[in-house]
PDB file of N, CA and C in Angstrom:
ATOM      1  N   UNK A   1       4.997   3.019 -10.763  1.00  0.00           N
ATOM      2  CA  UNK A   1       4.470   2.575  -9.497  1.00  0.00           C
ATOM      3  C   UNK A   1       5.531   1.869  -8.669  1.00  0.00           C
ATOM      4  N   UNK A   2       6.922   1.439  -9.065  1.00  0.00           N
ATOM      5  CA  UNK A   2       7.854   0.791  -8.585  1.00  0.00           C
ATOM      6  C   UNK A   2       8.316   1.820  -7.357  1.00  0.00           C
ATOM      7  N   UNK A   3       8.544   2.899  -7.786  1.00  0.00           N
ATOM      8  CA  UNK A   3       9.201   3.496  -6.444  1.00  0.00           C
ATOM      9  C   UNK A   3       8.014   3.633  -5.529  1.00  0.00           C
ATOM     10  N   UNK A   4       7.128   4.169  -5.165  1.00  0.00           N
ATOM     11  CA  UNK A   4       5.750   4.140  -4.426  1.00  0.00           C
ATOM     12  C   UNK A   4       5.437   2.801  -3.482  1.00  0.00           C
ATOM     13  N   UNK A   5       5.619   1.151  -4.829  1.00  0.00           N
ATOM     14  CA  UNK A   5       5.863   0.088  -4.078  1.00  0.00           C
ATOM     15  C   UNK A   5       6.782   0.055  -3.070  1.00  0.00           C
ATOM     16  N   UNK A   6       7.993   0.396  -3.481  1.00  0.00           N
ATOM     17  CA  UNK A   6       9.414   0.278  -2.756  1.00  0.00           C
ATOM     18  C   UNK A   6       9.062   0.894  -1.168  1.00  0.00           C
ATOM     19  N   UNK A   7       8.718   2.181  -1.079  1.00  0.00           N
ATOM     20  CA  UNK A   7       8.490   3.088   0.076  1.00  0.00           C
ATOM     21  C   UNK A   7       7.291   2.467   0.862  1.00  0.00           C
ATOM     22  N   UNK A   8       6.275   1.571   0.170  1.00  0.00           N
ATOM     23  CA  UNK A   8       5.111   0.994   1.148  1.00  0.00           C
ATOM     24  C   UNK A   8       5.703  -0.153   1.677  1.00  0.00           C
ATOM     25  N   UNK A   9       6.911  -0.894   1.254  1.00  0.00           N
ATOM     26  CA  UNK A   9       6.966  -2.100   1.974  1.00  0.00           C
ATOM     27  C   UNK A   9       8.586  -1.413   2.149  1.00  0.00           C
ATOM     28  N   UNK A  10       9.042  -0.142   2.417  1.00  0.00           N
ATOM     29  CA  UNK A  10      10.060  -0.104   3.112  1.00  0.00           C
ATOM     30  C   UNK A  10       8.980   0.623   4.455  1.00  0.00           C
ATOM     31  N   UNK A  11       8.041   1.506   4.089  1.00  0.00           N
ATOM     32  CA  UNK A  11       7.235   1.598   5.943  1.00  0.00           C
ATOM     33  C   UNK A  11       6.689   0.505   6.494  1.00  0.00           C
ATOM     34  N   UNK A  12       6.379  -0.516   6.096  1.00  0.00           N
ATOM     35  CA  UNK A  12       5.659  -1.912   6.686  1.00  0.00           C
ATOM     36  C   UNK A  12       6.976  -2.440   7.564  1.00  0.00           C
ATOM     37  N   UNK A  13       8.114  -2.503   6.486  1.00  0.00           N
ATOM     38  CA  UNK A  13       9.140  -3.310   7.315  1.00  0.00           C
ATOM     39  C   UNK A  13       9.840  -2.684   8.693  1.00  0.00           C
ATOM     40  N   UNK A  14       9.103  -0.871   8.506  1.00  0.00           N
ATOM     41  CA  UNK A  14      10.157  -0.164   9.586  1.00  0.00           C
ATOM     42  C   UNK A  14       8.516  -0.507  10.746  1.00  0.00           C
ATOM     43  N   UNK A  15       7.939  -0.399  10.536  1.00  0.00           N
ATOM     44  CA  UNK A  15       6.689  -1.050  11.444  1.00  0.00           C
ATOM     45  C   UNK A  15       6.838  -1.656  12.266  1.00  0.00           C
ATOM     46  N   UNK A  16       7.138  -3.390  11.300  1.00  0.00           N
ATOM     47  CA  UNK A  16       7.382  -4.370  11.330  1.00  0.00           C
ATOM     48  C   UNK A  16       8.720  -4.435  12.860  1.00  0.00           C
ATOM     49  N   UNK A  17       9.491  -3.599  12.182  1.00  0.00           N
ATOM     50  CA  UNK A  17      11.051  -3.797  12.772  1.00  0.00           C
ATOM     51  C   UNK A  17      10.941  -3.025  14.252  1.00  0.00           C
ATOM     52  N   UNK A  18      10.044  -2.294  14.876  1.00  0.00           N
ATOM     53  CA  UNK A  18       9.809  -1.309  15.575  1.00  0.00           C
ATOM     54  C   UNK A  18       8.312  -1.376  16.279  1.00  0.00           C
ATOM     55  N   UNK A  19       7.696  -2.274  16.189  1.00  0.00           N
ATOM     56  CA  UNK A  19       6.450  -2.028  16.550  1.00  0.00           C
ATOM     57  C   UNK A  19       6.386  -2.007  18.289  1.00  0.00           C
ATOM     58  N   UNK A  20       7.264  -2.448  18.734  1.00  0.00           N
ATOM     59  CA  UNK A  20       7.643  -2.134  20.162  1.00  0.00           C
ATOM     60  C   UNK A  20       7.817  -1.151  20.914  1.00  0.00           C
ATOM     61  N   UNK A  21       8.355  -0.456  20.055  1.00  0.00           N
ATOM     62  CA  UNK A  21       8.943   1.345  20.482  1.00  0.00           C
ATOM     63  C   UNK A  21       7.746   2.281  19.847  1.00  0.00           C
ATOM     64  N   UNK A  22       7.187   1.672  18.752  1.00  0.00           N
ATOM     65  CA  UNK A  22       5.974   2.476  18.307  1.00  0.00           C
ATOM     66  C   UNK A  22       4.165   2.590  19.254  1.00  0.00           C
ATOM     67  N   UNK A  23       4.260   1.238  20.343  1.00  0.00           N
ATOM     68  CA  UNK A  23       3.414   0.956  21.216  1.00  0.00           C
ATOM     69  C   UNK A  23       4.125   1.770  22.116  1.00  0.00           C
ATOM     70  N   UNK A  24       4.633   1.839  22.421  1.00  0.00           N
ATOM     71  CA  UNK A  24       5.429   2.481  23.675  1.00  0.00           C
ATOM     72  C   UNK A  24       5.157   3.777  23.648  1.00  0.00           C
ATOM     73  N   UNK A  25       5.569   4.641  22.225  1.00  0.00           N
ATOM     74  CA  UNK A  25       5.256   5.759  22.281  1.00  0.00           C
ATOM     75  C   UNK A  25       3.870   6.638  21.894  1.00  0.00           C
ATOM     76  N   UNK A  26       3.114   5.791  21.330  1.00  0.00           N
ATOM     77  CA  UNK A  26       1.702   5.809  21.457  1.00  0.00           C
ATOM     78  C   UNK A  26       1.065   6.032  22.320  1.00  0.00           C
ATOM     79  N   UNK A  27       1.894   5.306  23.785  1.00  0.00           N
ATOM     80  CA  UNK A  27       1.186   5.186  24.433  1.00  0.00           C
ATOM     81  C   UNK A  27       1.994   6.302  25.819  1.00  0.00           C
ATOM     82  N   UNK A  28       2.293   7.475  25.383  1.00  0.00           N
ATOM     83  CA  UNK A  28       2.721   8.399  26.427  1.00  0.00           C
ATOM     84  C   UNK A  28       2.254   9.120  26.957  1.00  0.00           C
ATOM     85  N   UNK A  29       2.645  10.019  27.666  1.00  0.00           N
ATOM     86  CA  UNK A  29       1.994  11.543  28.009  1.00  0.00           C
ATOM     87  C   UNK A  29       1.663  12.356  26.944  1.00  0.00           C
ATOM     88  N   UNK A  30       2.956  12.413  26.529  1.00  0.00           N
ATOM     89  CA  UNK A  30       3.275  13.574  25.143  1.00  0.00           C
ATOM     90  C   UNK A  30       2.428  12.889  24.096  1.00  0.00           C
ATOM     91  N   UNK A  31       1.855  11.788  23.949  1.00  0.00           N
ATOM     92  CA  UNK A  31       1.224  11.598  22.522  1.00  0.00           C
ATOM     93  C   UNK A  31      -0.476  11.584  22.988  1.00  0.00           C
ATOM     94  N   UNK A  32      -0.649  12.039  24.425  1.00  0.00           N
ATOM     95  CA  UNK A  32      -1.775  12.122  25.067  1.00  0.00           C
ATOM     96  C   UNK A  32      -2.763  13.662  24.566  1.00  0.00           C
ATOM     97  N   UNK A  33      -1.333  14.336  24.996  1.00  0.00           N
ATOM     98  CA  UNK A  33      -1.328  16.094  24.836  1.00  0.00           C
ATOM     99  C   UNK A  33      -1.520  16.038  23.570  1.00  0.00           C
ATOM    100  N   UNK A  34      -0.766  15.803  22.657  1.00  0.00           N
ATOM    101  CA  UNK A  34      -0.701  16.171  21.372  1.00  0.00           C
ATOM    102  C   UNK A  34      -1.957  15.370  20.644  1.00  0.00           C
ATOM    103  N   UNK A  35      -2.282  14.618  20.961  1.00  0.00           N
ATOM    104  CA  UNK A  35      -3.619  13.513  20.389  1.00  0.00           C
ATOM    105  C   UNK A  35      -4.603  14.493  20.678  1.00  0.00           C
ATOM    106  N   UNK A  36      -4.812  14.971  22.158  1.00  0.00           N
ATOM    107  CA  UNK A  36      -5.841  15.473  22.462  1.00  0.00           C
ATOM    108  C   UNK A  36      -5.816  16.711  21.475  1.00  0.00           C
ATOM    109  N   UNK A  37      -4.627  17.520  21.406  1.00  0.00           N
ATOM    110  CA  UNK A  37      -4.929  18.875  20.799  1.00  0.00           C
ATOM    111  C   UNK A  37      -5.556  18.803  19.477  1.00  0.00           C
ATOM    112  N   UNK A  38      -4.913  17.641  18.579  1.00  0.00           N
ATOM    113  CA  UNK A  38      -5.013  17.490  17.299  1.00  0.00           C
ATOM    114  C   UNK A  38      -6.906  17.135  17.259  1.00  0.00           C
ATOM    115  N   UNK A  39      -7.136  16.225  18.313  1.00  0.00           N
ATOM    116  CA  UNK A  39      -8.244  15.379  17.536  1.00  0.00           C
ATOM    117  C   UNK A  39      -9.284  16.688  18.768  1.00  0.00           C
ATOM    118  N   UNK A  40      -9.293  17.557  19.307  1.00  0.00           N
ATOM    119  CA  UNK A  40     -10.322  18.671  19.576  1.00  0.00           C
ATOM    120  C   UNK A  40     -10.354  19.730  18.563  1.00  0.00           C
ATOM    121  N   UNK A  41      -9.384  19.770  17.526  1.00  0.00           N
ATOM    122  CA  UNK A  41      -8.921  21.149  16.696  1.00  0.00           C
ATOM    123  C   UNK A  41      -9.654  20.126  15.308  1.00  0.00           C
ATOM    124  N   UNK A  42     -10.372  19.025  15.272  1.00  0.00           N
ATOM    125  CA  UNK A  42     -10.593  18.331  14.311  1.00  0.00           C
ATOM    126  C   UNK A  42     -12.030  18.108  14.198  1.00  0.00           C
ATOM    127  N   UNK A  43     -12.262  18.144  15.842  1.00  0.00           N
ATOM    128  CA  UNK A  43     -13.785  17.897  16.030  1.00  0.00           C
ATOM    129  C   UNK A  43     -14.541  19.292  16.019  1.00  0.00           C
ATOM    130  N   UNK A  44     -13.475  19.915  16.245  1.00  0.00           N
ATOM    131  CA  UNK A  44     -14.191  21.495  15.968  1.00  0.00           C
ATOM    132  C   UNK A  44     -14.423  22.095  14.848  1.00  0.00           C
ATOM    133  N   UNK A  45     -13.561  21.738  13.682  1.00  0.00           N
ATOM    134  CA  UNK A  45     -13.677  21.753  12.153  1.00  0.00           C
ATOM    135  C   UNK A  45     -14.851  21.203  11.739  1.00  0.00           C
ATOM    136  N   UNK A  46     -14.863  19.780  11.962  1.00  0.00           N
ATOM    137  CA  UNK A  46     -16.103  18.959  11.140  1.00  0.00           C
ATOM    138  C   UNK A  46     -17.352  19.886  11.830  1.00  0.00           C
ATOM    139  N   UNK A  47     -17.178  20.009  12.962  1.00  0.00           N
ATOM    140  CA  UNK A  47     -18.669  20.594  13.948  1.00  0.00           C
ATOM    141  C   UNK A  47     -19.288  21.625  12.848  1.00  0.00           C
ATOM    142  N   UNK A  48     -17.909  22.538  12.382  1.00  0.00           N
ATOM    143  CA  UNK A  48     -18.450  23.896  11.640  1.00  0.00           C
ATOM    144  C   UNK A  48     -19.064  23.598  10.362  1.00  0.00           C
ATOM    145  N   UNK A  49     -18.765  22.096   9.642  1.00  0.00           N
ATOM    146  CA  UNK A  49     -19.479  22.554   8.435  1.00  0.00           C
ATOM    147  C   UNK A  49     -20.411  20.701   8.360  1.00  0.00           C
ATOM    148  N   UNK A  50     -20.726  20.721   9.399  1.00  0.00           N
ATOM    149  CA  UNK A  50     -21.984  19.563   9.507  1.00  0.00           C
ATOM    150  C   UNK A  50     -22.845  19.737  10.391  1.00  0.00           C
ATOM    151  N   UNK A  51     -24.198  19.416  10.268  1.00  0.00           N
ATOM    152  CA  UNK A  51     -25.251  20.089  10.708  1.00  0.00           C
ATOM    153  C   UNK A  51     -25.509  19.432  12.611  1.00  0.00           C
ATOM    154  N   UNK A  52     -25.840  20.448  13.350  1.00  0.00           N
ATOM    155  CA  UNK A  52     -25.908  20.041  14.620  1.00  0.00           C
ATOM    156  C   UNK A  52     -25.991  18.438  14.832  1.00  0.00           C
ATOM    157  N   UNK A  53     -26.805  18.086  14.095  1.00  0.00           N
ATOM    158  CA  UNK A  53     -27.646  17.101  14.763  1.00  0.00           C
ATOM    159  C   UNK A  53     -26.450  15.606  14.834  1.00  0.00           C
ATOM    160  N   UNK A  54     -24.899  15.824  14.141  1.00  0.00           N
ATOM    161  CA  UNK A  54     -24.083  14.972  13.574  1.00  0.00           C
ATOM    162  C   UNK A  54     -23.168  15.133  15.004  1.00  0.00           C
ATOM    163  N   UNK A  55     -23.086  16.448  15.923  1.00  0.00           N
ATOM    164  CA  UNK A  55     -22.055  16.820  17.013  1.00  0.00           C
ATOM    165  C   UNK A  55     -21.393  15.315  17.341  1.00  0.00           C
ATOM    166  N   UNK A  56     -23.109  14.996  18.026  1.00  0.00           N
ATOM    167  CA  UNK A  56     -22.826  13.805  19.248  1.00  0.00           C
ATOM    168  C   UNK A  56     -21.534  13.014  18.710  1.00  0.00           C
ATOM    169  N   UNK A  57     -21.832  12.555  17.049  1.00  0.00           N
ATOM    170  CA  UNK A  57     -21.224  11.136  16.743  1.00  0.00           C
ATOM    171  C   UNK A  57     -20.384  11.822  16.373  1.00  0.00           C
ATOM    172  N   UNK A  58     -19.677  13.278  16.209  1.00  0.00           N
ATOM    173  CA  UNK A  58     -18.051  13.508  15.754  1.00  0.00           C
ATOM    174  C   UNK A  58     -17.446  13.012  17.515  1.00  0.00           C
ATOM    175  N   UNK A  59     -18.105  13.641  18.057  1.00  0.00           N
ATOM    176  CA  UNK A  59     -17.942  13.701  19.783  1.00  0.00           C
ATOM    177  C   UNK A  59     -17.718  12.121  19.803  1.00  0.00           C
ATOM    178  N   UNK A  60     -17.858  10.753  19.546  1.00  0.00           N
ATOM    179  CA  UNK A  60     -18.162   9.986  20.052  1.00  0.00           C
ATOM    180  C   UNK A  60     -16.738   9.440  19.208  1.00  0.00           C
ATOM    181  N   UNK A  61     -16.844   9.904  17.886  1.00  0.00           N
ATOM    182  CA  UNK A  61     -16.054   9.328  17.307  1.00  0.00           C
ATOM    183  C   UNK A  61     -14.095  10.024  17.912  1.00  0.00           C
ATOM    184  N   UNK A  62     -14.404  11.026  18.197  1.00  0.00           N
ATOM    185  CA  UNK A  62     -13.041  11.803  18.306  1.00  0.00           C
ATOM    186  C   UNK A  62     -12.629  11.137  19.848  1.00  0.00           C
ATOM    187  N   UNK A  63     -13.808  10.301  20.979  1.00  0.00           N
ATOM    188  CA  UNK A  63     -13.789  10.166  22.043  1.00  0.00           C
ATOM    189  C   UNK A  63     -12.579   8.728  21.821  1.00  0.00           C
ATOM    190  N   UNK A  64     -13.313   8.363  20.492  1.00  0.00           N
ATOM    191  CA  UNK A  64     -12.819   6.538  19.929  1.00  0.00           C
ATOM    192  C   UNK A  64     -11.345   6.452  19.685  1.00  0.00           C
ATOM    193  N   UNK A  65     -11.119   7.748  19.131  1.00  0.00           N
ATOM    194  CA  UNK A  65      -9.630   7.568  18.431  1.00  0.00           C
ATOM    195  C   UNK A  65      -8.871   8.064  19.987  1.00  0.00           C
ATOM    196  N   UNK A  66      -9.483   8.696  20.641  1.00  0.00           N
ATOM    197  CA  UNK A  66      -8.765   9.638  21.648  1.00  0.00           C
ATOM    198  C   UNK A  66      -8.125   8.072  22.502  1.00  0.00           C
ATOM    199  N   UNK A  67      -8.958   7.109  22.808  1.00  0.00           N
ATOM    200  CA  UNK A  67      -8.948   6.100  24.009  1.00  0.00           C
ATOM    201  C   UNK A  67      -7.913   5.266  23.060  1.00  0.00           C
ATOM    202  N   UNK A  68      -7.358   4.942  21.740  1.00  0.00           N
ATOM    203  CA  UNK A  68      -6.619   4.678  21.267  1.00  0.00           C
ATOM    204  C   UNK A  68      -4.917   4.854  21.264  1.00  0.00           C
ATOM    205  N   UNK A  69      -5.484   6.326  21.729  1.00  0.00           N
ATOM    206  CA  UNK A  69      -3.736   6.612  21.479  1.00  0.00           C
ATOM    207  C   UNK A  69      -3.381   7.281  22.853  1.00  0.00           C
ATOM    208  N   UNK A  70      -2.578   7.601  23.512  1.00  0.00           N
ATOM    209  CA  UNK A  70      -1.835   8.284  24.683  1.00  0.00           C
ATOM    210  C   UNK A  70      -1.809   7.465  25.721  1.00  0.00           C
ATOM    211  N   UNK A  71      -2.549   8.259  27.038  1.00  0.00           N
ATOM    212  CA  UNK A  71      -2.224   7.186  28.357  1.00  0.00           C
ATOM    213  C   UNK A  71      -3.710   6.573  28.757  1.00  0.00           C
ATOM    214  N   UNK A  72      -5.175   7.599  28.122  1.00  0.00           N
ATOM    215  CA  UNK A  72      -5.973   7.712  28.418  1.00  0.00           C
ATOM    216  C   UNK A  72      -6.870   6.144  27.766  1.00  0.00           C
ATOM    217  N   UNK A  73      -6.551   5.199  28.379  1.00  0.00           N
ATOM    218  CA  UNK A  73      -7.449   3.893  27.478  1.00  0.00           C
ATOM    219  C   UNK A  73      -8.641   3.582  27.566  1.00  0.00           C
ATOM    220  N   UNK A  74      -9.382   2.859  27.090  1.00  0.00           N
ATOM    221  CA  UNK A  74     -10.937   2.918  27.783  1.00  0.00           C
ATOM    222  C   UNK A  74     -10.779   1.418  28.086  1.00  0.00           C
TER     223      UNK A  74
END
């Protein structure tokens, strides 16, 4: 488990060391486009193998993560 440790608190520290440039780019055009593509190609998956009546709240939920990341905030 030592190397596994090593790599979780070497990504915390690059986080840590960067979280400035990581808000920044979160928060672009390009991570707008690409957010959107990813999280409609995701909501369309779950749609196919959960029963209608669940749409709304993938819809609501994919709406949640969407206002999170790119330019689009709520």
């Amino acid at each position: 488990m030592g190397a596994l440790d090593d790599i979780t608190k070497k990504a915390q520290d690059f986080v840590e060391e960067n979280k400035e440039k990581i808000s920044e780019v979160l928060g672009s055009e390009q991570a707008e486009d690409i957010s959107d593509k990813v999280l409609d190609g995701v909501a369309e998956a779950a749609k196919k193998v959960v029963p209608e009546e669940h749409h709304a709240k993938i819809d609501d939920v994919r709406g949640n993560v969407d206002g999170a990341i790119g330019t689009d905030k709520k």
